[in-house]
Structure formats: C-alpha cells, structure tokens
N, C-alpha and C. Protein backbone atom coordinates (compact mmCIF):
# COMPACT_ATOMS: atom_id res chain seq x y z
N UNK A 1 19.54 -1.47 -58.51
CA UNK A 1 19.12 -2.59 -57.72
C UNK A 1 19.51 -2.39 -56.25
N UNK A 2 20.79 -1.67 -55.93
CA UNK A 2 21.34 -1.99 -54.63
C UNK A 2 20.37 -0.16 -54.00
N UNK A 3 19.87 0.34 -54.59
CA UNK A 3 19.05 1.38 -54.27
C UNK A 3 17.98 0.72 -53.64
N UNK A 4 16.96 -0.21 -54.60
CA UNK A 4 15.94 -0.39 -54.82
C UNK A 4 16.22 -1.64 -53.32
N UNK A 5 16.82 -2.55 -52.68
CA UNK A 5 17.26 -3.03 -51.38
C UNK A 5 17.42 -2.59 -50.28
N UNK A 6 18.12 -1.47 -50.44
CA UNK A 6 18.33 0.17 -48.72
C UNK A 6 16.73 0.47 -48.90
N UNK A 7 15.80 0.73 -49.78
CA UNK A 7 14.82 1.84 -49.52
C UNK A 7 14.04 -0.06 -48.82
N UNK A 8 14.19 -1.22 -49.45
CA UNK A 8 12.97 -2.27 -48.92
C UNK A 8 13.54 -2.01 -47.15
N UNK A 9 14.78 -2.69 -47.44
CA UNK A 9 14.86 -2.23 -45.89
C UNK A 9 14.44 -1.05 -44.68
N UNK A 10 14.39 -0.20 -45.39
CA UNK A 10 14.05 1.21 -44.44
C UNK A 10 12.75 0.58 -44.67
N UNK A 11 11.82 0.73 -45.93
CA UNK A 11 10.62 0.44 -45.40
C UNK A 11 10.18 -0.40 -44.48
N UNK A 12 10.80 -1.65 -44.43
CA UNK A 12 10.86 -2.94 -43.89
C UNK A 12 10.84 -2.51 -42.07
N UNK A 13 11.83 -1.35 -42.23
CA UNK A 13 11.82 -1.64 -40.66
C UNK A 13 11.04 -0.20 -39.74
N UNK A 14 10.52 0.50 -40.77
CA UNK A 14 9.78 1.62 -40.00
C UNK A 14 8.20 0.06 -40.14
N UNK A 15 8.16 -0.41 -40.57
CA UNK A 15 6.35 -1.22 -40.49
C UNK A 15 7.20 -2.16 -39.22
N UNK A 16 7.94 -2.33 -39.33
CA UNK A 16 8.34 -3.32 -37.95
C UNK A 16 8.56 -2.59 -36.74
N UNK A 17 8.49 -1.08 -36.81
CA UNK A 17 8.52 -0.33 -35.81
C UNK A 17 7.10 -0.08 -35.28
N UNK A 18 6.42 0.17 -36.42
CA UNK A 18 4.62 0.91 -36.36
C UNK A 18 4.23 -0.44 -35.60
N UNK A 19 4.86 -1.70 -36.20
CA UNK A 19 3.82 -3.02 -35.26
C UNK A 19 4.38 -2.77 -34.03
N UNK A 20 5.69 -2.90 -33.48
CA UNK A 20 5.68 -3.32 -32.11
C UNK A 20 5.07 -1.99 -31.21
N UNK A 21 5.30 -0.73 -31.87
CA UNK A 21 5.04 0.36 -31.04
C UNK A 21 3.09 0.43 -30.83
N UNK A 22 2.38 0.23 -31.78
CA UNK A 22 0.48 -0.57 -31.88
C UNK A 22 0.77 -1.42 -30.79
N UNK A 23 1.71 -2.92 -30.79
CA UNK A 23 1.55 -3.53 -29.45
C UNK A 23 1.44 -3.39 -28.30
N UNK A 24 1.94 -2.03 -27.79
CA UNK A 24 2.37 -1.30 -26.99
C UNK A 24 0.78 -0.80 -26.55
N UNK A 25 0.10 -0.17 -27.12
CA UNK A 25 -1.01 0.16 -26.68
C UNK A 25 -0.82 1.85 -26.44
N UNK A 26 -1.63 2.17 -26.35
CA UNK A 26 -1.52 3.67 -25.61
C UNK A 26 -1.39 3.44 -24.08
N UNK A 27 -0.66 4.75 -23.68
CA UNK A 27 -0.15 5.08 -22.34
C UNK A 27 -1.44 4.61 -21.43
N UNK A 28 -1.12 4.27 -20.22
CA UNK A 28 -2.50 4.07 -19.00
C UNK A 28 -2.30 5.78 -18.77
N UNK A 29 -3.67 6.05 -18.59
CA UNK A 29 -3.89 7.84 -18.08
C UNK A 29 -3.88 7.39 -16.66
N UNK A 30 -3.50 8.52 -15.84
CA UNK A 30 -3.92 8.63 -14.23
C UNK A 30 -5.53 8.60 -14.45
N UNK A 31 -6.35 7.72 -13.27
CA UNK A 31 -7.45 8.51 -12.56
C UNK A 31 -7.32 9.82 -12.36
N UNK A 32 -8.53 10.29 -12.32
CA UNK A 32 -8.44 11.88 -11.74
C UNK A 32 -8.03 11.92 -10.22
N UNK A 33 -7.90 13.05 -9.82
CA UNK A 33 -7.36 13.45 -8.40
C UNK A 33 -8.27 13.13 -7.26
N UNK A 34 -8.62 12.24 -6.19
CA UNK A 34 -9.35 12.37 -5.72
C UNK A 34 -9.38 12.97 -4.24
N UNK A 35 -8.53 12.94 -3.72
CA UNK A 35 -7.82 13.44 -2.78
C UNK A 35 -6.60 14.38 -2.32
N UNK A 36 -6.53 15.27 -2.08
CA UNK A 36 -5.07 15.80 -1.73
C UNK A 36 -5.26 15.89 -0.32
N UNK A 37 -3.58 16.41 -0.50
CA UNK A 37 -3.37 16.45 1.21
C UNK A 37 -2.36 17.93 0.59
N UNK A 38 -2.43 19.29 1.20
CA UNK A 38 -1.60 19.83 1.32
C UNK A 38 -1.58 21.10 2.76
N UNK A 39 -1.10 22.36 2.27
CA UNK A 39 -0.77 23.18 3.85
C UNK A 39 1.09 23.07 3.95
N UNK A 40 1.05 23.06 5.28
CA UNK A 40 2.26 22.51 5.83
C UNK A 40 2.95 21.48 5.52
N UNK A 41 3.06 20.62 4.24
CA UNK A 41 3.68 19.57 4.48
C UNK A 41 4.82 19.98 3.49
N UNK A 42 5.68 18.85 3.49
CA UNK A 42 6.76 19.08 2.75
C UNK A 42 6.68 18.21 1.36
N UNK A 43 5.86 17.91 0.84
CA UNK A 43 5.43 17.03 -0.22
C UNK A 43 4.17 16.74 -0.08
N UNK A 44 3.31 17.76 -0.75
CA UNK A 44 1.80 17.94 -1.06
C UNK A 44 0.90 16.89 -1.47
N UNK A 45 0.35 16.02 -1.80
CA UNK A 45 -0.11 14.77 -2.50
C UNK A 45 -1.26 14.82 -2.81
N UNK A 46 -1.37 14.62 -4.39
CA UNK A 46 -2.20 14.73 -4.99
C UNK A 46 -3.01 12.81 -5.62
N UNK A 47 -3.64 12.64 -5.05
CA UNK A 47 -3.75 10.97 -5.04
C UNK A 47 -5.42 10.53 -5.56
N UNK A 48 -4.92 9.62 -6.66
CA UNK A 48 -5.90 9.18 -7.28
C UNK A 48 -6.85 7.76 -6.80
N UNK A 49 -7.56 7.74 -6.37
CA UNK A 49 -8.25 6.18 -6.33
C UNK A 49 -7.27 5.01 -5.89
N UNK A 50 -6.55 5.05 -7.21
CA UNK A 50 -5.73 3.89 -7.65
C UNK A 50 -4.40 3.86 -6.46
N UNK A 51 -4.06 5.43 -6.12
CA UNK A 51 -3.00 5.86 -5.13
C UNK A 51 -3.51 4.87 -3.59
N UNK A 52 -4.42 5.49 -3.71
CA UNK A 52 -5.18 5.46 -1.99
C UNK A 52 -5.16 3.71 -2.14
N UNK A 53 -6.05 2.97 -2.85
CA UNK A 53 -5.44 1.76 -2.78
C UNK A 53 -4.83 0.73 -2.58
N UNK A 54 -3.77 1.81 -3.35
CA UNK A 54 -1.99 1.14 -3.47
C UNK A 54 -1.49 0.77 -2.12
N UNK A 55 -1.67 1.94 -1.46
CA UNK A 55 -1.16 2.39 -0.12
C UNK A 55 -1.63 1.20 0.78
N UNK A 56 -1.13 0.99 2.44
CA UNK A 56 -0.83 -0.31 2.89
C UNK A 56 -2.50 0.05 3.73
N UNK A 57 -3.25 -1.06 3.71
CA UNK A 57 -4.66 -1.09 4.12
C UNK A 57 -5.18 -1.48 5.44
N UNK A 58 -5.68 -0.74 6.11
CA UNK A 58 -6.14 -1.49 7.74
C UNK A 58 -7.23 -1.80 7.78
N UNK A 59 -8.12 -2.27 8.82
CA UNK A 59 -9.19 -2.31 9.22
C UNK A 59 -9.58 -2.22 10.42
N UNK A 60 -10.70 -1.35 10.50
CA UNK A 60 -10.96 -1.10 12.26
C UNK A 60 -12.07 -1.23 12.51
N UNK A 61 -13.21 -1.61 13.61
CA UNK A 61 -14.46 -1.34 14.03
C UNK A 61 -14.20 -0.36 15.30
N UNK A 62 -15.54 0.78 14.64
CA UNK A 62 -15.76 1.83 15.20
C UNK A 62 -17.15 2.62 15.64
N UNK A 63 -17.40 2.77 16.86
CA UNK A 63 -18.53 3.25 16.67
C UNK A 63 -19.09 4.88 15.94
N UNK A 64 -19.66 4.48 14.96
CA UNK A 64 -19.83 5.40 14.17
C UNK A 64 -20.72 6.48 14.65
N UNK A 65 -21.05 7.52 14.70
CA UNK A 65 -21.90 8.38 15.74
C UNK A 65 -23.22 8.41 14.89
N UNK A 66 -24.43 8.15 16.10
CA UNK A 66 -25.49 8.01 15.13
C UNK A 66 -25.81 6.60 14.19
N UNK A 67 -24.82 5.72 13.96
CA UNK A 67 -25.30 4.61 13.17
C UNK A 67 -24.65 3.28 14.12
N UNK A 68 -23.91 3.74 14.78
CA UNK A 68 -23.00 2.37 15.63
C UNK A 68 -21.64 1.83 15.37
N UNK A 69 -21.73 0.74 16.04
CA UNK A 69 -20.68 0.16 15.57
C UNK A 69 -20.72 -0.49 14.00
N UNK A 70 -19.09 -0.29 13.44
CA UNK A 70 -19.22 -0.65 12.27
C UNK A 70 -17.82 -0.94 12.03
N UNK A 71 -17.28 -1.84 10.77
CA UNK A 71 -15.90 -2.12 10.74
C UNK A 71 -15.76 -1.49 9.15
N UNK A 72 -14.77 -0.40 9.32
CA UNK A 72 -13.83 0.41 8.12
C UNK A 72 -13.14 -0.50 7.78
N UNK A 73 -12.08 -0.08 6.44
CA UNK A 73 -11.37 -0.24 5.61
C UNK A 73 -10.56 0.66 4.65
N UNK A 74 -9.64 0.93 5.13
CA UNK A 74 -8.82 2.23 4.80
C UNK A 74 -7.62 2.68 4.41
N UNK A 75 -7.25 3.77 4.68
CA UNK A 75 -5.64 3.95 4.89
C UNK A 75 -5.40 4.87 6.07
N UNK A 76 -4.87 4.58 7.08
CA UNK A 76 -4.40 5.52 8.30
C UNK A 76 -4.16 6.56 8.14
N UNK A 77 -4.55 7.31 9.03
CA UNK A 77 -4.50 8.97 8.55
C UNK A 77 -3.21 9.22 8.89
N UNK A 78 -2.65 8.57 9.98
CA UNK A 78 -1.31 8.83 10.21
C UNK A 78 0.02 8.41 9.15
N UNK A 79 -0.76 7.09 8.01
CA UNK A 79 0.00 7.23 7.53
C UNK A 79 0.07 7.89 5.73
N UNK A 80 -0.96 8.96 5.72
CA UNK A 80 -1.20 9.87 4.81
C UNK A 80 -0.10 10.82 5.15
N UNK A 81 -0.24 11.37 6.69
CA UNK A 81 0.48 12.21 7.07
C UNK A 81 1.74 12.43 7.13
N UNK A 82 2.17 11.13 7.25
CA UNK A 82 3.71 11.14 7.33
C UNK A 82 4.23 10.89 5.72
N UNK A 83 3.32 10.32 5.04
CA UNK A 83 3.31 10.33 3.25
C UNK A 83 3.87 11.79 2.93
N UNK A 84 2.56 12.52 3.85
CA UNK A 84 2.95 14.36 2.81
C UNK A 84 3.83 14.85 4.18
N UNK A 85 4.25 14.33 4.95
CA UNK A 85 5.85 14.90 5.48
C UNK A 85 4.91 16.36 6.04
N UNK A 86 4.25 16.01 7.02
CA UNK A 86 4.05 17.38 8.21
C UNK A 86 5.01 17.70 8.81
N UNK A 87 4.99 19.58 8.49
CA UNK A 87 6.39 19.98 9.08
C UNK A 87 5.77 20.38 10.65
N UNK A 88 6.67 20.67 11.07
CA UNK A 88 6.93 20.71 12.84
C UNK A 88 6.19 22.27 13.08
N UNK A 89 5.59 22.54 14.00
CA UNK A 89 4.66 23.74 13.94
C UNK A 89 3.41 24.01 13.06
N UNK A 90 2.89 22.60 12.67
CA UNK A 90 1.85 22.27 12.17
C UNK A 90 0.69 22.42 13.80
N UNK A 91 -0.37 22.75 13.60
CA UNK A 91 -1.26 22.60 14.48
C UNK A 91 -2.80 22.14 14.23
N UNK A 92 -3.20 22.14 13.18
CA UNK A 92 -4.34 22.01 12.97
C UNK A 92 -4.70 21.28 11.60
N UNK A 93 -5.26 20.70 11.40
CA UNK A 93 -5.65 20.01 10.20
C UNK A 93 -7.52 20.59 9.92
N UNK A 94 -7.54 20.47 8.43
CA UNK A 94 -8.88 20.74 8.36
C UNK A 94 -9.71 20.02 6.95
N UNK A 95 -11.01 19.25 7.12
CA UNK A 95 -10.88 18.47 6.74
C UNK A 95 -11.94 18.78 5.92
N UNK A 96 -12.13 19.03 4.44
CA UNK A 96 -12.80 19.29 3.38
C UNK A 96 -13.96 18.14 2.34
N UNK A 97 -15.11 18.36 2.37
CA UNK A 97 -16.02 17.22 1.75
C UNK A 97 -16.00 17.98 -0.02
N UNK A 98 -17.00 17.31 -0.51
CA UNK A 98 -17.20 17.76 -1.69
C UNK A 98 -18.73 18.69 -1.67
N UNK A 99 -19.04 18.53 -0.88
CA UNK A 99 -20.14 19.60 -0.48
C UNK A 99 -20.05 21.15 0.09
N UNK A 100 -18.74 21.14 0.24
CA UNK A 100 -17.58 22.59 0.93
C UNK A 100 -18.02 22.59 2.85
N UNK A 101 -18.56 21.07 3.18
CA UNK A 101 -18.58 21.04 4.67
C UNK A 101 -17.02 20.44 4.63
N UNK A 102 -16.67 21.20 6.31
CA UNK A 102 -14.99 20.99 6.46
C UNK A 102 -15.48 21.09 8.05
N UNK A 103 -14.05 20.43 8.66
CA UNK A 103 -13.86 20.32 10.10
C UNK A 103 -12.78 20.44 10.55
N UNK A 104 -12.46 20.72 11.53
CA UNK A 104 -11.00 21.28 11.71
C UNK A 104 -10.87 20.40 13.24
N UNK A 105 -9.09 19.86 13.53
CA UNK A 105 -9.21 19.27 14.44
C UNK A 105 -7.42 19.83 14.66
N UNK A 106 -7.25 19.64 15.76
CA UNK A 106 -5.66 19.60 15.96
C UNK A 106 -4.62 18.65 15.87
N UNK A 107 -3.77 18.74 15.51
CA UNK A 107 -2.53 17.71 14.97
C UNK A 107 -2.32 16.75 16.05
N UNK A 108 -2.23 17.11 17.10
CA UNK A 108 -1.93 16.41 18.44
C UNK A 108 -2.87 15.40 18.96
N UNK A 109 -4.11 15.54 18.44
CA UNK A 109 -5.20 14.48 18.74
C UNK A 109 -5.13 13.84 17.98
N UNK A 110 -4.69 14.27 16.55
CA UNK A 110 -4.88 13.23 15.15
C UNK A 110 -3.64 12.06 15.41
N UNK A 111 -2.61 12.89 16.30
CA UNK A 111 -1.34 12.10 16.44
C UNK A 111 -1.27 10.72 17.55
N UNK A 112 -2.47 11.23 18.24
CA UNK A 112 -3.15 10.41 18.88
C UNK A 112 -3.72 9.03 18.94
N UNK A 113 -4.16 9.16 17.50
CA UNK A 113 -5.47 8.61 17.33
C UNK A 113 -4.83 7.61 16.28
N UNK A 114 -4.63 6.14 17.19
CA UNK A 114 -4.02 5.84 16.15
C UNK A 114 -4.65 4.93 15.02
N UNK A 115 -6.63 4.51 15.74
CA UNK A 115 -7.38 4.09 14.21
C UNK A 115 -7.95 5.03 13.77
N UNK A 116 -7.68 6.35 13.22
CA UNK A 116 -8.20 7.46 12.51
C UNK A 116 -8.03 6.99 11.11
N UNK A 117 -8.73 6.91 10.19
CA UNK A 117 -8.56 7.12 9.23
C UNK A 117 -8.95 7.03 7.77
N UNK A 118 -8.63 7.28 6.54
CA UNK A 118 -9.65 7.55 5.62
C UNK A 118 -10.11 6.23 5.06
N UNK A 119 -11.24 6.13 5.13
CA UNK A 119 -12.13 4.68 4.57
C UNK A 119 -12.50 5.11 2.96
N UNK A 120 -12.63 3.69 2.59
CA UNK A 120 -13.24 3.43 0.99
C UNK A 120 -14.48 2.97 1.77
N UNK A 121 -15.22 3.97 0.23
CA UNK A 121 -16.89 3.25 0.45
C UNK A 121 -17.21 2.61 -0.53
N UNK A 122 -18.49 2.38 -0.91
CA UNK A 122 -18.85 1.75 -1.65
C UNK A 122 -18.72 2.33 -3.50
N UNK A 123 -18.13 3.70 -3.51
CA UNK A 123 -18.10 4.28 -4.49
C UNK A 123 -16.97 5.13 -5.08
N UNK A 124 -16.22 4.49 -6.03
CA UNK A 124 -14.89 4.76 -6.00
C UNK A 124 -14.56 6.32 -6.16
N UNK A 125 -13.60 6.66 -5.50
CA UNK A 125 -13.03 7.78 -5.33
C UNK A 125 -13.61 8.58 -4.14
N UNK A 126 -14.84 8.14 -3.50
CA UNK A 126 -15.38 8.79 -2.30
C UNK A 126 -14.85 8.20 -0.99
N UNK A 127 -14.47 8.91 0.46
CA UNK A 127 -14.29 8.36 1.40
C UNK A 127 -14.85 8.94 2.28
N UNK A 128 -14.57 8.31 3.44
CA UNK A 128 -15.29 8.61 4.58
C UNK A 128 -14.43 8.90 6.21
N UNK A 129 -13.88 10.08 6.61
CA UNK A 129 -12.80 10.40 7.50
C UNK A 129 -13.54 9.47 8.86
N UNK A 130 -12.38 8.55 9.30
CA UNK A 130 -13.13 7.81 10.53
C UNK A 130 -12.33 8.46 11.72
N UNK A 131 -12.99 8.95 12.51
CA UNK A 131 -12.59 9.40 13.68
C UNK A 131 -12.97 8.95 14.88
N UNK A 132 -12.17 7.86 15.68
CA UNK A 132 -13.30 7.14 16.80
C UNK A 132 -12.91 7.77 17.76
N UNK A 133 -14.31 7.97 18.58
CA UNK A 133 -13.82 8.31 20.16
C UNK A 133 -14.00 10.05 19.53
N UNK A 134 -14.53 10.42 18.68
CA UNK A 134 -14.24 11.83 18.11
C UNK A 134 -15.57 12.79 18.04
N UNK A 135 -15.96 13.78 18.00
CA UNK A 135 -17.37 14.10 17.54
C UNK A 135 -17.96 13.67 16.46
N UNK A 136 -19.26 13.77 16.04
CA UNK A 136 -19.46 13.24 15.00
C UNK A 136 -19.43 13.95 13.73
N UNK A 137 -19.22 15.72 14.02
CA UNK A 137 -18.95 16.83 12.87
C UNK A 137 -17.46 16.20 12.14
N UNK A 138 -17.00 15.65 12.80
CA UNK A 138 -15.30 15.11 12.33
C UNK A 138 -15.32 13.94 11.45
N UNK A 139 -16.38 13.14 11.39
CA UNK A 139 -16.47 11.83 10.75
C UNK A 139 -17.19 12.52 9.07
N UNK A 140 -16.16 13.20 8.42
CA UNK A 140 -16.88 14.23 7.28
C UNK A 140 -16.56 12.81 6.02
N UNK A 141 -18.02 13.03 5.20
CA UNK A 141 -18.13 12.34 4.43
C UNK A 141 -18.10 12.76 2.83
N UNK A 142 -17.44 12.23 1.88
CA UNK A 142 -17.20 12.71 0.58
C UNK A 142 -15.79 13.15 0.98
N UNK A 143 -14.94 12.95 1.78
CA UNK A 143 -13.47 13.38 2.01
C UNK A 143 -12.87 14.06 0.86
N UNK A 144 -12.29 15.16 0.39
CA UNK A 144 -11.47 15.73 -0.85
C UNK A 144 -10.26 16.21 -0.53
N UNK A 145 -10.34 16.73 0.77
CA UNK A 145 -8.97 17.37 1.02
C UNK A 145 -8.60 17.53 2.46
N UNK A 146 -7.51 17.63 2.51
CA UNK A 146 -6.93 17.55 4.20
C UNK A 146 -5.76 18.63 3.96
N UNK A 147 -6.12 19.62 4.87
CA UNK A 147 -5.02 20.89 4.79
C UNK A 147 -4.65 21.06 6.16
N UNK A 148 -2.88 21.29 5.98
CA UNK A 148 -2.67 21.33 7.44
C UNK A 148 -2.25 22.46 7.58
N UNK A 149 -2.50 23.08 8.88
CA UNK A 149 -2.22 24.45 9.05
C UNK A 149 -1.46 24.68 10.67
C-alpha cells in the first residue's frame, strides 16, 4: 500500500509538471535579422524588426530628393552608431540595400547630421536610409546593412 502512494504521488506530480510547463507555451522565436550594423565597431548588431522598434523613435520632415518634402519615422543613425560602439579611426560607412546597391559616405558627415536616419516603411523589416541635405544616391532604399570602415 505505502508503495502503491510514493508511485500516485510521483505520478501526481510529473502531470502537474506537464500542465504548468503546456501553460507556458513554447518559447517566442526572434524575427529574422533584418538589419546589421558591423566593420569597425566594437559590438556588431544584428537587429530584428522587433529590435529597431524597441529602440527610442524620432521624427523628421525632409526633403526627399526627387519626391519632396516628407515626414520620416525612425531610429537615428547616430543612435545605431553609438549602439554598435564605432571605434576611433573609423572613416567611412557604407550603406547596403537588398538589391546589392550600396553607398558609401564618411563618418564625419554622418556625425554631422544630426536628422539622418533609418526610417520604417510601410513594410515590416524594410527601411529607408534618410539623409537630408545629402545626395540622393545616399537615401538607399531596402536598407540591410551598414558597415563601417
């Protein structure tokens, strides 16, 4: 009898384990990657949708080259940059679409520039590099990657 009591209990408490751990749900997965930033920095970043988001949001109107003025919604490029920790003797940044068009600009203008920066569009995980006051080869669209060199 006092057998047949230890085994109810063990059973008893692995089904009271299986329920609360089912409550639990499965893990949230990351989004995929939609952005990095690496090169020169001292902490590379690999950032999902959900990342870019997260991150603290501005808004700017800019004249867009070719379409006008228009008001973004974003995250500062400056403060991507200081996210992935650009080391000192950085000079150039270069800025990668999903089409393999890229643009290259120097650190010192970007440091400049202080409404630069990556917009949400209408389609998640795509952005749009805002560069005002900039050429219009620089305003690269489908944004994927930013390498600093």
């Amino acid at each position: 009898m006092k057998h047949f009591r230890i085994t109810l209990i063990i059973v008893s408490l692995f089904a009271l384990a299986a329920v609360v751990l089912s409550a639990c749900g499965p893990a949230a997965t990351p989004g995929p990657v939609t952005l990095t930033v690496s090169g020169m920095v001292g902490a590379p970043l690999n950032l999902t949708d959900a990342d870019l988001h997260a991150m603290k949001k501005a808004t700017v109107t800019a004249d867009q080259p070719k379409v006008g003025s228009q008001t973004f919604t974003g995250v500062h490029l400056s403060d991507l940059l200081a996210k992935a920790q650009v080391q000192s003797g950085a000079a150039n940044l270069v800025f990668s679409a999903s089409d393999n068009y890229s643009a290259q600009i120097d650190v010192a203008t970007v440091n400049g520039c202080t409404d630069c920066m990556v917009a949400f569009t209408n389609t998640a995980g795509s952005y749009l590099l805002v560069m005002p006051n900039q050429a219009g080869k620089l305003w690269v669209k489908n944004l994927i990657k930013i390498e600093v060199k």
